[in-house]
C-alpha atoms as a PDB file:
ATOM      1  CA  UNK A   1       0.000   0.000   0.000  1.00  0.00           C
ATOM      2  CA  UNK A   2       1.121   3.294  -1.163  1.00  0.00           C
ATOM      3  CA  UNK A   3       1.240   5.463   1.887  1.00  0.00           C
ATOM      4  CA  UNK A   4       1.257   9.737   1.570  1.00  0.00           C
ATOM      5  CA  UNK A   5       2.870  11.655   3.568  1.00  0.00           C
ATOM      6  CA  UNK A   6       0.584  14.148   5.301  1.00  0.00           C
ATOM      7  CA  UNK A   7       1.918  17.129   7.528  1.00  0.00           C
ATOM      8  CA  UNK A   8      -0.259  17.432  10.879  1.00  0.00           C
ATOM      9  CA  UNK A   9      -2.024  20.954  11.713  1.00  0.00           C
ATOM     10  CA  UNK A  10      -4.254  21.515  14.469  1.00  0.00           C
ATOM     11  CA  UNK A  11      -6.333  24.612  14.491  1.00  0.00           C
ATOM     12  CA  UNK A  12      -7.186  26.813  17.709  1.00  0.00           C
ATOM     13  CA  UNK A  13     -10.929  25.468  18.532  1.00  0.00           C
ATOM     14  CA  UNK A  14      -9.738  21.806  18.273  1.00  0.00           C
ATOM     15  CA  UNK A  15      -7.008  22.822  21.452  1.00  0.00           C
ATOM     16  CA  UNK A  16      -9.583  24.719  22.636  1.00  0.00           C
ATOM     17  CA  UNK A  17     -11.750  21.626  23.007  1.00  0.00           C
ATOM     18  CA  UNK A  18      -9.086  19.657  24.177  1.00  0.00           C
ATOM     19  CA  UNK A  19      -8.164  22.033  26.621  1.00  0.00           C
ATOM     20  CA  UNK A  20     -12.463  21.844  28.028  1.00  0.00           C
ATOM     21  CA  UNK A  21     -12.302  18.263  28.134  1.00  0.00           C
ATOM     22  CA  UNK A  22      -8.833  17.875  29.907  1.00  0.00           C
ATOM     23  CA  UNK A  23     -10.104  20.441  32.377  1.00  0.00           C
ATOM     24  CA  UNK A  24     -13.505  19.105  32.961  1.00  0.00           C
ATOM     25  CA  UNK A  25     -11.674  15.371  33.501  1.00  0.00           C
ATOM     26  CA  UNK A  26      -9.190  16.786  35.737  1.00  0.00           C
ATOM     27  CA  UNK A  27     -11.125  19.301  37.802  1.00  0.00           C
ATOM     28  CA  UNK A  28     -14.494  18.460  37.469  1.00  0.00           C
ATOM     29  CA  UNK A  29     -14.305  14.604  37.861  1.00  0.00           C
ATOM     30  CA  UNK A  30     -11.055  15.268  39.484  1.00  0.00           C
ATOM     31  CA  UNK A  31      -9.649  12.120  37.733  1.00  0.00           C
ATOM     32  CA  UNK A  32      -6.310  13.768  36.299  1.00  0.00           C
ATOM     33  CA  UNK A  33      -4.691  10.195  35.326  1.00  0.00           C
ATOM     34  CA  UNK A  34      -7.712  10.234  32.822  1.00  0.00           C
ATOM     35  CA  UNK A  35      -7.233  13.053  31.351  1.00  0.00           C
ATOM     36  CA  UNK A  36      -3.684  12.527  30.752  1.00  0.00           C
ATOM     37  CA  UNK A  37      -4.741   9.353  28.921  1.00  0.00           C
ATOM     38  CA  UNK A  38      -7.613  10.184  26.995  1.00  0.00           C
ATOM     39  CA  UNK A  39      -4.877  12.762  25.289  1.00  0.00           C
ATOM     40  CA  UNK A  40      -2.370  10.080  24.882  1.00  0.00           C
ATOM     41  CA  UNK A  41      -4.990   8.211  22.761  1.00  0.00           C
ATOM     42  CA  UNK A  42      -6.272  10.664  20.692  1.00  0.00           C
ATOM     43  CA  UNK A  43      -2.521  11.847  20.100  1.00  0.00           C
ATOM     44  CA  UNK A  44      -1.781   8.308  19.472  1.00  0.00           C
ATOM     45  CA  UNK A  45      -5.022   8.089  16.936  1.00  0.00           C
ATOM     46  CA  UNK A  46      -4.262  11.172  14.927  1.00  0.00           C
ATOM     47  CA  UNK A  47      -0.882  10.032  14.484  1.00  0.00           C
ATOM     48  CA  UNK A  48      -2.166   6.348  13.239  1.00  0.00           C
ATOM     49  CA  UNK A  49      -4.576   8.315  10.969  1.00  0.00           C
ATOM     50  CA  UNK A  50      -1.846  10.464   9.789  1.00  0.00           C
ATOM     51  CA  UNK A  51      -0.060   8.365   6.885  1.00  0.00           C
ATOM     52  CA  UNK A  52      -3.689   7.391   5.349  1.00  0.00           C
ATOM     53  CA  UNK A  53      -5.968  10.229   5.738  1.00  0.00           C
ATOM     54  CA  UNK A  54      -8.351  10.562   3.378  1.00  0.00           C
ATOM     55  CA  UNK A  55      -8.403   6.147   3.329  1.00  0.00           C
ATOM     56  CA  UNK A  56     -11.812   6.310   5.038  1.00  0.00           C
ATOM     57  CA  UNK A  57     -15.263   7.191   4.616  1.00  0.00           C
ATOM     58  CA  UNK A  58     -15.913  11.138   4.654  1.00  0.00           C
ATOM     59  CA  UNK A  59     -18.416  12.135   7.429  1.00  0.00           C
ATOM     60  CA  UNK A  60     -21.675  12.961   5.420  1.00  0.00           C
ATOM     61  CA  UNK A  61     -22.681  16.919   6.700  1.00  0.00           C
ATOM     62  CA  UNK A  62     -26.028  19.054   6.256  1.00  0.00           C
ATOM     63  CA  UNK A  63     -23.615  21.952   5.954  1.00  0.00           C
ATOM     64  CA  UNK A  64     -21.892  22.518   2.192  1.00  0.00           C
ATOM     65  CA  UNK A  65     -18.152  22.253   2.961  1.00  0.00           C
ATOM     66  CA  UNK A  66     -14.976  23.310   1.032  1.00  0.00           C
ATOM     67  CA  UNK A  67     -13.326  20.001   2.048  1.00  0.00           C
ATOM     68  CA  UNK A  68     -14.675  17.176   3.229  1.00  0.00           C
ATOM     69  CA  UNK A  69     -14.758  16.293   7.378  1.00  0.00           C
ATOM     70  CA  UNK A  70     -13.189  13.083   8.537  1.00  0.00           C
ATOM     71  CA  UNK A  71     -13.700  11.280  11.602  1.00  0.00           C
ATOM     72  CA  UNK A  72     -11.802   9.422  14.570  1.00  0.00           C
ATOM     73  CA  UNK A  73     -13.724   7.764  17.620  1.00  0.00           C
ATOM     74  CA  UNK A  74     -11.509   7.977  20.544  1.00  0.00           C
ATOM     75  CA  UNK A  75     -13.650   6.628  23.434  1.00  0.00           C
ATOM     76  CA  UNK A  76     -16.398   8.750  23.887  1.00  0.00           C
ATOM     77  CA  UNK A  77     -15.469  11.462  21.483  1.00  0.00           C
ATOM     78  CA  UNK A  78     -15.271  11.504  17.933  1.00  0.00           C
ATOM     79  CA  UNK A  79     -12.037  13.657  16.131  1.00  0.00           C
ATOM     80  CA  UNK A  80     -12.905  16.183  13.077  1.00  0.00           C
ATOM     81  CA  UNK A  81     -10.617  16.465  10.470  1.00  0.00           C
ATOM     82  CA  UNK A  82      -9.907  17.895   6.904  1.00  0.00           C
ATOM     83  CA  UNK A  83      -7.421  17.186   4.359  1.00  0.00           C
ATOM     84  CA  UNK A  84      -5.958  20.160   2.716  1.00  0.00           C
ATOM     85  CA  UNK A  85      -3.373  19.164  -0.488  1.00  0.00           C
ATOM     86  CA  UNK A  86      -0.948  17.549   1.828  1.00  0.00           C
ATOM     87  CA  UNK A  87      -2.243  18.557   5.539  1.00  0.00           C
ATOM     88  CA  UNK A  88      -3.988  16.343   7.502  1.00  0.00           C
ATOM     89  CA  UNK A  89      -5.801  19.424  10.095  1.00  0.00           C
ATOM     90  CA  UNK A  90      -7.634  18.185  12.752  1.00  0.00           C
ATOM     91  CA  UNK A  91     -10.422  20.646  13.366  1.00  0.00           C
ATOM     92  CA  UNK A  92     -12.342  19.512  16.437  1.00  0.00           C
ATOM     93  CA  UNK A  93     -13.115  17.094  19.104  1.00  0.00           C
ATOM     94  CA  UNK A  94     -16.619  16.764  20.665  1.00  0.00           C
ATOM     95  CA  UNK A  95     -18.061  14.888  23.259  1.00  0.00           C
ATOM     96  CA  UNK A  96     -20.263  11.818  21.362  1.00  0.00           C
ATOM     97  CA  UNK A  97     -23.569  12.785  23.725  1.00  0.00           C
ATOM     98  CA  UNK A  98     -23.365  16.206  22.973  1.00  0.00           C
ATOM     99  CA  UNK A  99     -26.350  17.170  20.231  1.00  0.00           C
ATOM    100  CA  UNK A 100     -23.449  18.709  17.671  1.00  0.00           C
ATOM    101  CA  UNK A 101     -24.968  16.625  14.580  1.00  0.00           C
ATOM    102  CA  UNK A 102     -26.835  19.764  13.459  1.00  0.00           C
ATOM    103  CA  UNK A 103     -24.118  22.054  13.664  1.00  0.00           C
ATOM    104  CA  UNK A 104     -21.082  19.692  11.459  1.00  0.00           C
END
């Protein structure tokens, strides 16, 4: 199998997510050894995406897009992503109960 090369980009609402869900983990639940493992495996998940990209089924959205969304399920969230020429940018990571169907 042929693999591409794809650079990684992550834009500002995806680490802004991140950065909600690590916080609600650590303070909230106050279960800091989870949060520091639920980013190890969606790290570890991008990164297995990363050589392969656009190898899977495109996530089907109401909304007209310029590119078309990709998804990872890590546990209980699912991982956004586009593929721009050669960039593999992940674009968000929601919580899989949360009613965000509508809006991606």
């Amino acid at each position: 199998m042929n693999e591409k090369h794809y650079k990684l980009r992550y834009i500002s609402l995806f680490e802004e997510d991140m950065n909600e869900i690590v916080d609600y983990i650590t303070y909230r639940l106050k279960n800091p050894d989870a949060a520091e493992r639920l980013v190890d495996d969606v790290e570890n998940a991008i990164l297995e995406r990363l050589s392969f990209a656009e190898s899977f089924e495109s996530f089907h959205s109401i909304r007209e897009r310029n590119y078309p969304y990709y998804r990872i399920h890590v546990r209980n969230f699912t991982v956004f992503y586009v593929v721009i020429e050669n960039v593999m940018e992940v674009r968000r990571i929601l919580y899989n109960r949360r009613n965000w169907k509508a809006n991606i």
